[in-house]
N, C-alpha and C. Protein backbone atom coordinates (compact mmCIF):
# COMPACT_ATOMS: atom_id res chain seq x y z
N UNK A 1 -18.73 15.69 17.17
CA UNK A 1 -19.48 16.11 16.01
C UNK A 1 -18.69 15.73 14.77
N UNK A 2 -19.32 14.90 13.82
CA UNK A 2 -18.93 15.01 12.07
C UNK A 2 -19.67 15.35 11.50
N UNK A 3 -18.79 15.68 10.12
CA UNK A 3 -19.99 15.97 9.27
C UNK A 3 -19.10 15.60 7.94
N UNK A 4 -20.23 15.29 7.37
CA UNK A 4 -19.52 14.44 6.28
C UNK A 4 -20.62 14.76 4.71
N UNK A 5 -19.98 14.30 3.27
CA UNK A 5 -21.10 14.89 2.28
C UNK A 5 -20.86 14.58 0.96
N UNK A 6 -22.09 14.43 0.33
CA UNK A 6 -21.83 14.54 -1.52
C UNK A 6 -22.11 15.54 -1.98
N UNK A 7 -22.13 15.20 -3.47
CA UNK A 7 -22.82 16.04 -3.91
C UNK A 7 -23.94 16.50 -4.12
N UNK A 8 -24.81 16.58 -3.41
CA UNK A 8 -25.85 17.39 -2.91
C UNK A 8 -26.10 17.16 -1.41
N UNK A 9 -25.28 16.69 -0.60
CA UNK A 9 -26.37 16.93 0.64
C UNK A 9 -24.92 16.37 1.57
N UNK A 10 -25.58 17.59 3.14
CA UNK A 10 -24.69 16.95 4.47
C UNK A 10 -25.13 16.58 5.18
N UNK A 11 -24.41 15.56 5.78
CA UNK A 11 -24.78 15.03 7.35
C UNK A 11 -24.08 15.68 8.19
N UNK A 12 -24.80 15.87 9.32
CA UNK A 12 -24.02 16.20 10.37
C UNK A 12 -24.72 14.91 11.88
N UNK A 13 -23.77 14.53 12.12
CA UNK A 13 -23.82 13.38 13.36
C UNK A 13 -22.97 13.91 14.41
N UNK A 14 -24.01 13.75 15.28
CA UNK A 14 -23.75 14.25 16.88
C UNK A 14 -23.57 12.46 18.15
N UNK A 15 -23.54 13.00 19.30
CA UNK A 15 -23.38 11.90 20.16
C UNK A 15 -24.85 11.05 19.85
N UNK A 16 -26.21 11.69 20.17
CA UNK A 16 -27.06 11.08 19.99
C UNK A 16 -28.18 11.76 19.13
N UNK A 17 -27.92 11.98 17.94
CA UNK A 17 -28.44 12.55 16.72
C UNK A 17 -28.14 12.85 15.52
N UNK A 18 -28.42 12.51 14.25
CA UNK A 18 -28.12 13.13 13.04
C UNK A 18 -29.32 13.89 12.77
N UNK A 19 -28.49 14.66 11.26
CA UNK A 19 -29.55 15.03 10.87
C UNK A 19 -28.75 15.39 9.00
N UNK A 20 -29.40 14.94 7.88
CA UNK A 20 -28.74 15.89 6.60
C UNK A 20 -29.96 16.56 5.88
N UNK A 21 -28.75 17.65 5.38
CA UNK A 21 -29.62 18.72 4.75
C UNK A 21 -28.85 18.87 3.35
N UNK A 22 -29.70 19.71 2.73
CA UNK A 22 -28.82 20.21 1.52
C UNK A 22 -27.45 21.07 1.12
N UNK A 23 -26.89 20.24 0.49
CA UNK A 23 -25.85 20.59 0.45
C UNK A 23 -25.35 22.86 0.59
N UNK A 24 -26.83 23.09 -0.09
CA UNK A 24 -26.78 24.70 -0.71
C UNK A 24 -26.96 25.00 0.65
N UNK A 25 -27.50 24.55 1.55
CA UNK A 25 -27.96 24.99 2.88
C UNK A 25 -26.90 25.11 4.13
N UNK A 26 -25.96 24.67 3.57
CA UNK A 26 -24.67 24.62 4.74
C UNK A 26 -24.58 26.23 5.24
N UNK A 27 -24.30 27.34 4.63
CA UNK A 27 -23.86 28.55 5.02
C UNK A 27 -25.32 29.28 6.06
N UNK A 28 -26.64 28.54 5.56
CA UNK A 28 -27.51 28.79 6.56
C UNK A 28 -26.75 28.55 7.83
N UNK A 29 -26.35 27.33 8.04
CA UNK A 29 -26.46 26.07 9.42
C UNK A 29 -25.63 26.92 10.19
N UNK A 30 -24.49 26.98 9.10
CA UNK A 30 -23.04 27.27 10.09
C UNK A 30 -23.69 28.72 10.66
N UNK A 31 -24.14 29.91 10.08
CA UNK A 31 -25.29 31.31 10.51
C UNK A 31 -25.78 30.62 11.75
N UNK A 32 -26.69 30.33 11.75
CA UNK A 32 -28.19 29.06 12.69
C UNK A 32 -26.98 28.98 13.67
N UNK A 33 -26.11 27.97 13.47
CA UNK A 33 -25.31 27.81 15.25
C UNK A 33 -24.81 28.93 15.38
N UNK A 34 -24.03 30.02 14.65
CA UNK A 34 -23.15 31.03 15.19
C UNK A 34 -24.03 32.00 16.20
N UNK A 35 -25.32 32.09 15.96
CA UNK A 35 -26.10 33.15 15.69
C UNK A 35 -26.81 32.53 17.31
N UNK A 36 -26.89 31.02 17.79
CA UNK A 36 -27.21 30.39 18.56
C UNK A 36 -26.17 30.71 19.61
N UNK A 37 -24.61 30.02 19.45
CA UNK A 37 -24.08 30.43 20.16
C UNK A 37 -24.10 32.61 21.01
N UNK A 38 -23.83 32.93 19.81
CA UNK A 38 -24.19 34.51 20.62
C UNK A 38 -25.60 35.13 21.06
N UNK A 39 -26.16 34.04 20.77
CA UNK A 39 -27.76 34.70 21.67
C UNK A 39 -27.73 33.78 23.05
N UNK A 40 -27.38 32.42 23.20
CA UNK A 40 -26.95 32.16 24.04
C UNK A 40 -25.72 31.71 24.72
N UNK A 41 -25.20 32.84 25.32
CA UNK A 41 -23.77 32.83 25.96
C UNK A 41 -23.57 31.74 26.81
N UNK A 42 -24.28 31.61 27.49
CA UNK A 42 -24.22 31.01 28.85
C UNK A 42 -23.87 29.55 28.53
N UNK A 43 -24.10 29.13 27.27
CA UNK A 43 -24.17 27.42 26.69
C UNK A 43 -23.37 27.69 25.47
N UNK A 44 -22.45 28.72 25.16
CA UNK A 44 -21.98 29.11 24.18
C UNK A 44 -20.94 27.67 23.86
N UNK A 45 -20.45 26.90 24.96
CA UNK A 45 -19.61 26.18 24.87
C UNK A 45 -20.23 25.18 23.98
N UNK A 46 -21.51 24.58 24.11
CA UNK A 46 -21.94 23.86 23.07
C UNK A 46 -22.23 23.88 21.75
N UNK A 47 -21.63 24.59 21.51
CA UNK A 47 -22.13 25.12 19.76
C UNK A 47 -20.50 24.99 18.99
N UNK A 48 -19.67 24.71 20.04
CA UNK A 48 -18.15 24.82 19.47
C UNK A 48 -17.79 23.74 18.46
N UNK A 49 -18.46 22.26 18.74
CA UNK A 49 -17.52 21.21 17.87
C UNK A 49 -18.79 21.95 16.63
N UNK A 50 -20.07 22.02 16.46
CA UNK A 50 -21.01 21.95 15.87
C UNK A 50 -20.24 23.38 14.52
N UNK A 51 -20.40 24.17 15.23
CA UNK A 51 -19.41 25.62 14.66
C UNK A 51 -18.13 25.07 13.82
N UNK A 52 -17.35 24.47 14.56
CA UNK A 52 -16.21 24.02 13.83
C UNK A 52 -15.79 23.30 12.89
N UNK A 53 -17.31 22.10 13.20
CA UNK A 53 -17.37 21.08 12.26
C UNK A 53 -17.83 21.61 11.03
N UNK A 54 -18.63 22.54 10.64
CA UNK A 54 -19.24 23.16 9.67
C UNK A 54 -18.24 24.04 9.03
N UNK A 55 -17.54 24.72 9.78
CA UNK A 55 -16.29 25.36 8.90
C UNK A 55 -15.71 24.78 8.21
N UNK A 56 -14.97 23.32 9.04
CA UNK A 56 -14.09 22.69 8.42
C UNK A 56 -14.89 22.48 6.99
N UNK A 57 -15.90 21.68 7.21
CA UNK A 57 -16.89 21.39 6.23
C UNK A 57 -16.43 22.49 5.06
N UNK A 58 -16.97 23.67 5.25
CA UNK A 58 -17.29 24.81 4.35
C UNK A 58 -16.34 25.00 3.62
N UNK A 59 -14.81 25.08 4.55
CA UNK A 59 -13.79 24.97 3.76
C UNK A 59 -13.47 23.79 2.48
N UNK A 60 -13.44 22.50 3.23
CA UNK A 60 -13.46 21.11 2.26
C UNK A 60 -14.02 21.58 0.83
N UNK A 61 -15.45 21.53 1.15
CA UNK A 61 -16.45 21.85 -0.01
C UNK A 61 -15.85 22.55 -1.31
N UNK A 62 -15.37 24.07 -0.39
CA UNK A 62 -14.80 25.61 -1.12
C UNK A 62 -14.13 24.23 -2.56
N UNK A 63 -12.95 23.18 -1.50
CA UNK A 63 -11.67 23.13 -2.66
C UNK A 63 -12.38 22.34 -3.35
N UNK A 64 -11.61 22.32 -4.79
CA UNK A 64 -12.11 21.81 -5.84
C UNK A 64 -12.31 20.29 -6.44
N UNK A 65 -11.13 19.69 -5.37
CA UNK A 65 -11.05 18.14 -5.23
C UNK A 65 -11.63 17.94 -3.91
N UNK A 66 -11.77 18.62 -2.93
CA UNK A 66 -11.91 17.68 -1.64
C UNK A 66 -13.66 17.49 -1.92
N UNK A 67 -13.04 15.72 -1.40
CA UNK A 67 -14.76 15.03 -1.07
C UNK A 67 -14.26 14.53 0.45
N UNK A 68 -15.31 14.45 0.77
CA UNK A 68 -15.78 13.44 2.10
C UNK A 68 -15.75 11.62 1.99
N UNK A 69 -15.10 11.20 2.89
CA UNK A 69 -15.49 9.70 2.62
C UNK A 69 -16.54 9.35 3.88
């Protein structure tokens, strides 16, 4: 999983899928998988790079210089 972004909008790219959204919409997504992973346990393992990648993301964003290339 990456995810990568400007100023207004993210991608997120998987093995065989993207998809970008708005940038304001990230704290939905990263909710949307967390919320995925604990309703389904059993596949909880798949939601991990997706989860992680969005943090990292969230964090980047937070700082005041970091961009994405």
């Amino acid at each position: 999983m990456k995810a990568t972004y400007d100023d207004t909008a993210f991608t997120l790219t998987g093995t065989h899928w993207s998809g970008t959204y708005p940038l304001e919409d990230l704290p939905s997504w990263l909710g949307f998988y967390r919320q995925q992973r604990d309703l389904h346990s059993k596949a909880a393992g798949k939601y991990d790079a997706t989860i992680a990648e969005l943090e990292r993301l969230t964090r980047e964003v937070d700082q005041p210089f970091g961009k994405s290339e």
